[in-house]
N, C-alpha and C. Protein backbone atom coordinates (compact mmCIF):
# COMPACT_ATOMS: atom_id res chain seq x y z
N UNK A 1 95.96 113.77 110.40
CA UNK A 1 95.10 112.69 110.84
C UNK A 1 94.10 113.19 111.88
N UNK A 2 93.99 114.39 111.83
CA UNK A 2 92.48 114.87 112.86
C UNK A 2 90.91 114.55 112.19
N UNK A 3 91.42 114.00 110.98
CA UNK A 3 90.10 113.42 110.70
C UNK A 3 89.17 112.17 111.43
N UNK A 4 88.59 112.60 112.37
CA UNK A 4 87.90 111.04 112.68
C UNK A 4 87.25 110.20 111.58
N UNK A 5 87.05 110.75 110.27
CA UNK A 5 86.46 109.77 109.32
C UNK A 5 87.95 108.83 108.72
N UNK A 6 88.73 109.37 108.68
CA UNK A 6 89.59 109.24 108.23
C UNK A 6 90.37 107.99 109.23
N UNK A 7 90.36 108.08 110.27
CA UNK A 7 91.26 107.61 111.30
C UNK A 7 90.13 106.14 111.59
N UNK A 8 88.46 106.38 111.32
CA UNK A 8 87.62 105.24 111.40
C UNK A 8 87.83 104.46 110.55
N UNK A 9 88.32 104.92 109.71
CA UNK A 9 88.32 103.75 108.06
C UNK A 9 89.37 103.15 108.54
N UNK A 10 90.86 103.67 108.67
CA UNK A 10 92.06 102.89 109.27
C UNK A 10 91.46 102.00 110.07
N UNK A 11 90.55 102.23 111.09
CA UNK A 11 90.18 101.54 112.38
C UNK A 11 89.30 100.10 111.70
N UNK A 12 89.03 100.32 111.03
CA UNK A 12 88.27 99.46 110.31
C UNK A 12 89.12 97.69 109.67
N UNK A 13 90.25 98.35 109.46
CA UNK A 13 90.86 97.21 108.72
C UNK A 13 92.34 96.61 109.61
N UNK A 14 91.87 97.45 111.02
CA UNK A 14 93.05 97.00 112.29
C UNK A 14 94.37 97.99 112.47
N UNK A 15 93.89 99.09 111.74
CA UNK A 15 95.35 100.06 112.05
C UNK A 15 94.84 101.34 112.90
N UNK A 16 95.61 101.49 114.07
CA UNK A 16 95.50 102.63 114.67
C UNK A 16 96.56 103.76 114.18
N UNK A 17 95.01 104.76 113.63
CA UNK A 17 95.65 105.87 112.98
C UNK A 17 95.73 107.41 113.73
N UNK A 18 96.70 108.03 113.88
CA UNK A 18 96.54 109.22 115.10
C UNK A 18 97.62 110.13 113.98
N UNK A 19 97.72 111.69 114.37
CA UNK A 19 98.68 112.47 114.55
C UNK A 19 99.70 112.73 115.41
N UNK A 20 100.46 113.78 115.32
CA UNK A 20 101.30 113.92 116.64
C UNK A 20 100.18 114.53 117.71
N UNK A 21 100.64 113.88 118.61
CA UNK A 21 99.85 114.63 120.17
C UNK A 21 100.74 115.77 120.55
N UNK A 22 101.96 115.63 120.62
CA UNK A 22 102.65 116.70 120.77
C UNK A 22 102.14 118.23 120.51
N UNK A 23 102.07 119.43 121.14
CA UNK A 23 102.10 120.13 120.38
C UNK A 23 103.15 120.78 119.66
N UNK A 24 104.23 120.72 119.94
CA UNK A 24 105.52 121.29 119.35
C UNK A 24 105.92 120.07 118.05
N UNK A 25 105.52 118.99 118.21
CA UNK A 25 105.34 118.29 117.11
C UNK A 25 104.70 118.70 115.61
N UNK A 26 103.03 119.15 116.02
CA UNK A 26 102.21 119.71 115.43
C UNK A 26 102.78 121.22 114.97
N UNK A 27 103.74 121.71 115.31
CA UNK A 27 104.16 122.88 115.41
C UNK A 27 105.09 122.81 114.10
N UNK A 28 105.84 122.05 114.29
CA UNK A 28 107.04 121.71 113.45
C UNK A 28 106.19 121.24 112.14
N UNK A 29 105.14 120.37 111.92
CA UNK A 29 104.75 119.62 111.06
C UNK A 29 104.17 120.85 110.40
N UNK A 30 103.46 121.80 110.68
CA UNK A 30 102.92 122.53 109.73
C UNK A 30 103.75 123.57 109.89
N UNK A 31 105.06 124.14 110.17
CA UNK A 31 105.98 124.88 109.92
C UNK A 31 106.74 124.19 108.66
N UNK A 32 106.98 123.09 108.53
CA UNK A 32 107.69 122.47 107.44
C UNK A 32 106.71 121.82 106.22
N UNK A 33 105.38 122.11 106.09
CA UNK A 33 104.37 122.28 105.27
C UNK A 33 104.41 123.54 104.68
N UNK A 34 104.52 124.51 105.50
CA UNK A 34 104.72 125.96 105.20
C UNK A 34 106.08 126.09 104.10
N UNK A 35 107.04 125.86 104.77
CA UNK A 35 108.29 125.65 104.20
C UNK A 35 108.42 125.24 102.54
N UNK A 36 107.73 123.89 102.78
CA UNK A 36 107.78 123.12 101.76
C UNK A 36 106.64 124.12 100.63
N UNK A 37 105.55 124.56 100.95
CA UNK A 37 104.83 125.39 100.10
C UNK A 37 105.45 126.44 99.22
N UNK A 38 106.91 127.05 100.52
CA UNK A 38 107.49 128.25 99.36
C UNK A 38 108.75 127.33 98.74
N UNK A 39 108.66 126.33 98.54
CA UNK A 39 109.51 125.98 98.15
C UNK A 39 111.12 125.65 98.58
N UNK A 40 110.61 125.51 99.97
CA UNK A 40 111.98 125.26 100.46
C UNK A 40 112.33 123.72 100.80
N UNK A 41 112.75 123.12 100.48
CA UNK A 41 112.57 121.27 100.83
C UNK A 41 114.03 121.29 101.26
N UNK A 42 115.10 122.25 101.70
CA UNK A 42 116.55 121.70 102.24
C UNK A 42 115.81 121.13 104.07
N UNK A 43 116.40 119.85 103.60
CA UNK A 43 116.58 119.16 104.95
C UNK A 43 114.75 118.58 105.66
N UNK A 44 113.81 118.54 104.61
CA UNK A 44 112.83 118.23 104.56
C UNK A 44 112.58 117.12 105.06
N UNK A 45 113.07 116.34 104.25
CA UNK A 45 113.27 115.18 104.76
C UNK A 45 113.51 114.46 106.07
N UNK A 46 114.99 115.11 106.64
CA UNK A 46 115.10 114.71 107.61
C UNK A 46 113.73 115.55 108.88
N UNK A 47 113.36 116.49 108.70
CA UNK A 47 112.48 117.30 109.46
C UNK A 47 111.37 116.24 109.65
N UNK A 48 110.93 115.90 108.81
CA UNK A 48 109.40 115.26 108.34
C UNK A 48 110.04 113.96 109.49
N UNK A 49 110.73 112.90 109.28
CA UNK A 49 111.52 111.75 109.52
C UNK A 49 111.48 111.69 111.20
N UNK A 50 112.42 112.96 111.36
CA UNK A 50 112.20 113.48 113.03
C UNK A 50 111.13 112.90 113.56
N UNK A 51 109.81 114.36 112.91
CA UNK A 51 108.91 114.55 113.73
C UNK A 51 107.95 113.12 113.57
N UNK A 52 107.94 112.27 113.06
CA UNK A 52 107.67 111.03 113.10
C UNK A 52 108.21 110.43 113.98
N UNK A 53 109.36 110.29 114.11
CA UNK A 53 110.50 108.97 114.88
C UNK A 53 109.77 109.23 116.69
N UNK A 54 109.73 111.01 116.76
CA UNK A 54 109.63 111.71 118.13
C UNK A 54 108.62 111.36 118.44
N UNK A 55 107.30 110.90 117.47
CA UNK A 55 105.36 111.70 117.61
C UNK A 55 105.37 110.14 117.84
N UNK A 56 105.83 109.19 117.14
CA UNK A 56 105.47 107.77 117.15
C UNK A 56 105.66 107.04 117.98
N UNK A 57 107.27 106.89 118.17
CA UNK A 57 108.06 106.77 119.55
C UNK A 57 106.84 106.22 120.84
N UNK A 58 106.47 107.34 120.86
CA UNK A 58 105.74 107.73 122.55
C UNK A 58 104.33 106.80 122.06
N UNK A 59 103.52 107.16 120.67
CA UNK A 59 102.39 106.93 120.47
C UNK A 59 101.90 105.19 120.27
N UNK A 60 103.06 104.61 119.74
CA UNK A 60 102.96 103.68 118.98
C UNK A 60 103.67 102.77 119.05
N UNK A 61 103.80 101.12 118.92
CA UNK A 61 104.60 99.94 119.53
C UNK A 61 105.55 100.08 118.44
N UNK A 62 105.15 99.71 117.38
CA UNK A 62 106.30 99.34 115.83
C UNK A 62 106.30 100.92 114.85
N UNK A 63 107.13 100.11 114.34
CA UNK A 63 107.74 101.54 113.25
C UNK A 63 106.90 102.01 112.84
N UNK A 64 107.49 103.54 112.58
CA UNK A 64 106.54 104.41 112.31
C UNK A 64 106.12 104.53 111.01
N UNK A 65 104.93 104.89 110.41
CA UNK A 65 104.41 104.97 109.20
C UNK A 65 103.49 106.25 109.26
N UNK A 66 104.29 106.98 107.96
CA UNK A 66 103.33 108.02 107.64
C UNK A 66 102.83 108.49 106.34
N UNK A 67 101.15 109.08 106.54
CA UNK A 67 100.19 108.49 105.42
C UNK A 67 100.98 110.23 105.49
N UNK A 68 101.42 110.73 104.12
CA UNK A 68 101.46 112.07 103.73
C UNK A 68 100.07 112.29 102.67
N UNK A 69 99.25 112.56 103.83
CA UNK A 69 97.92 113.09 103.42
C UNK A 69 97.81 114.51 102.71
N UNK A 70 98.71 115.50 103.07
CA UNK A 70 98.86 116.55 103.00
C UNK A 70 99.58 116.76 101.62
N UNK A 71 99.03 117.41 100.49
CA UNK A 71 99.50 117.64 99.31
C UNK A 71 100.92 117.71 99.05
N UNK A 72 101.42 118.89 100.09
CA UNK A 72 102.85 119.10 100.11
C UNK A 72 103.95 118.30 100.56
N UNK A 73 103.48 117.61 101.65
CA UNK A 73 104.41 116.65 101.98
C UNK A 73 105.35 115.96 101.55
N UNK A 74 104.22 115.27 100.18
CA UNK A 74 105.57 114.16 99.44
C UNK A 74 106.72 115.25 99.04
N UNK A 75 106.55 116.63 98.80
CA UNK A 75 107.81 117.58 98.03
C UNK A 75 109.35 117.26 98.99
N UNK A 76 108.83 116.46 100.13
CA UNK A 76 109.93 116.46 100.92
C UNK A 76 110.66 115.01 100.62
N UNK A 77 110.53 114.76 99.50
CA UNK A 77 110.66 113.66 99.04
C UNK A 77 111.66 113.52 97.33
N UNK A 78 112.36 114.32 97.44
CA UNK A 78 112.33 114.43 95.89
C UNK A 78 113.27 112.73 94.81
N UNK A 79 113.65 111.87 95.67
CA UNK A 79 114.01 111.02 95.54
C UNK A 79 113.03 110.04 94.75
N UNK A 80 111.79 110.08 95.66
CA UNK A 80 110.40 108.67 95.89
C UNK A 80 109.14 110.00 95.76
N UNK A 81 109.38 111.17 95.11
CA UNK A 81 108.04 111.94 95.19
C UNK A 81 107.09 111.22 94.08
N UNK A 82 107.57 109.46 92.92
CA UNK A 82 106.16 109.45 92.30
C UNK A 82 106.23 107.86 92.48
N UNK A 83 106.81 107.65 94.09
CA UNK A 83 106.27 106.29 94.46
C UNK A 83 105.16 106.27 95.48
N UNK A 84 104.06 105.00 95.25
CA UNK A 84 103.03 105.77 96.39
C UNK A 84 103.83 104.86 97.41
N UNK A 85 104.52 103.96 98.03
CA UNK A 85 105.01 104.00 99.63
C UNK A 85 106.23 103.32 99.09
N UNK A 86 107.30 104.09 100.22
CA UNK A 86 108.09 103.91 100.37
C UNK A 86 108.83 104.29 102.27
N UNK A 87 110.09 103.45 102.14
CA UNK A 87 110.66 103.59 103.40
C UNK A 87 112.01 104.84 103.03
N UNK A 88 112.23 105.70 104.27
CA UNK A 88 113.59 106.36 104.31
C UNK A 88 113.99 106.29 105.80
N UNK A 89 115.05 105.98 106.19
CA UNK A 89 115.49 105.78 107.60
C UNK A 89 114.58 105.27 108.66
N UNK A 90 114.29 104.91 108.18
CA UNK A 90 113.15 103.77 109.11
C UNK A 90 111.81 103.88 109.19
N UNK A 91 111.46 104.93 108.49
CA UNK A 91 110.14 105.14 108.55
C UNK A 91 109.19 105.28 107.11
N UNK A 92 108.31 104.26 107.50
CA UNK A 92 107.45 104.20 105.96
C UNK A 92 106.58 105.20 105.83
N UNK A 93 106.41 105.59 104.25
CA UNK A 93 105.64 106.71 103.64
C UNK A 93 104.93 106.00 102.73
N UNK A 94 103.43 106.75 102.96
CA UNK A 94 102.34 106.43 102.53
C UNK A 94 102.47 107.81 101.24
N UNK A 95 102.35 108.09 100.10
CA UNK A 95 102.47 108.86 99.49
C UNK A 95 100.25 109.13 98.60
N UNK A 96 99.50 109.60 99.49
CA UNK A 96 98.11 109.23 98.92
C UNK A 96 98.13 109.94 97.74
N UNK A 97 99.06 111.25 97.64
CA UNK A 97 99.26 111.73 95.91
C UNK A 97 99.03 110.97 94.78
N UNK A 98 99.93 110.15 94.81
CA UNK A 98 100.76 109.44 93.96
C UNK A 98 99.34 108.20 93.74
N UNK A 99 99.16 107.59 95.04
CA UNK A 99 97.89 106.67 94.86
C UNK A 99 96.42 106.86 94.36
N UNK A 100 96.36 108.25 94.36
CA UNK A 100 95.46 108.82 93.91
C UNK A 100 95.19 108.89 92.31
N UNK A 101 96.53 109.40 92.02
CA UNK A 101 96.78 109.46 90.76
C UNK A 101 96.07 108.14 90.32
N UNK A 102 96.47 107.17 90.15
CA UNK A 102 97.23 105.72 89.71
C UNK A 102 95.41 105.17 89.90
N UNK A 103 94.75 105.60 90.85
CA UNK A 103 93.53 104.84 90.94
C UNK A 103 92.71 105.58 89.97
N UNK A 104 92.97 106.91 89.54
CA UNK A 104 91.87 107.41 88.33
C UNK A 104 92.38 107.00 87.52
N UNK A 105 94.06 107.10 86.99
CA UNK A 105 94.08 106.26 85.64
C UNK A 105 93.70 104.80 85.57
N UNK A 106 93.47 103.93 86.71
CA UNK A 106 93.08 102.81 86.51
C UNK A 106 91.32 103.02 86.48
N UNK A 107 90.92 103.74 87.11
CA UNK A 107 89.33 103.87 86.57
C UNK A 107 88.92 104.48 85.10
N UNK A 108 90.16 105.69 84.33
CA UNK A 108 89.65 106.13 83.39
C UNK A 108 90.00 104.66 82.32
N UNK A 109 91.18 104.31 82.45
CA UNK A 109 91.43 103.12 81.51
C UNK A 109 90.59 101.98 81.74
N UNK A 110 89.40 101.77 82.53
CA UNK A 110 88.64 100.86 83.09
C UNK A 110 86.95 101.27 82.25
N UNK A 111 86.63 102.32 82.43
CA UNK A 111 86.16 103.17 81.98
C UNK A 111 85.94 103.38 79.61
N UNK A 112 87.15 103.20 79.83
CA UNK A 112 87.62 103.79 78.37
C UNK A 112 87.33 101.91 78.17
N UNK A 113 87.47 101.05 78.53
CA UNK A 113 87.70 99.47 78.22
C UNK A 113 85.83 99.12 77.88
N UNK A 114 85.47 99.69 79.04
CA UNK A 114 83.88 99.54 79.20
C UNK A 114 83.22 100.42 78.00
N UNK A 115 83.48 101.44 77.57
CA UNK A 115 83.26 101.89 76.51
C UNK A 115 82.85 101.86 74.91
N UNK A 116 84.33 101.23 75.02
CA UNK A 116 85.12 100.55 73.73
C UNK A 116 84.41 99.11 73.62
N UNK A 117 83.58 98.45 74.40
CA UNK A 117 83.38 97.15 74.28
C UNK A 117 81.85 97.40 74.41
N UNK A 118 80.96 98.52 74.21
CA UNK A 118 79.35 98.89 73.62
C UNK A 118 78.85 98.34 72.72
């Protein structure tokens, strides 16, 4: 979430959107990105879960929610990796993979409708 374009659009529709401030937060989060890249997802989950509960905690009034913007992320997920949000121990996941997906097949099948009806 170091995107300020990214964090303006949230701002836009009443959600304050941030990263960890932490740096040992930030530390952990792209150590277990790393992780997750070679393929390691033991205990992913709970890692990811943590560094939320810890980064939010301090940052934020109500439960924590996290947009897994980051390609790899959902892998820490192998339960809910092709739901776009879901909750695990208290904290909601934004899965934008998965939503991503789901909005081109609804534009190509939108698309293919507009077509078909020339």
């Amino acid at each position: 979430m170091n995107s300020l374009r990214l964090r303006n659009e949230f701002a836009k529709v009443g959600i304050e959107a941030d990263g960890p401030k932490d740096e040992r937060m930030r530390f952990l989060t792209t150590r277990l990105i790393a992780a997750l890249q070679a393929a390691e997802v033991e205990e992913a989950t709970e890692r990811l879960g943590d560094v939320a509960r810890t980064s939010f905690q301090t940052q934020f009034s109500g439960p924590p929610v996290v947009c897994l913007a980051c390609t790899e992320l959902p892998l820490a997920f192998q339960d809910n990796s092709f739901e776009p949000t879901f909750e695990v121990d208290g904290v909601v996941y934004i899965n934008t993979s998965i939503i991503h997906i789901e909005a081109a097949i609804q534009f190509a099948v939108q698309q293919a409708i507009v077509i078909s009806n020339r």
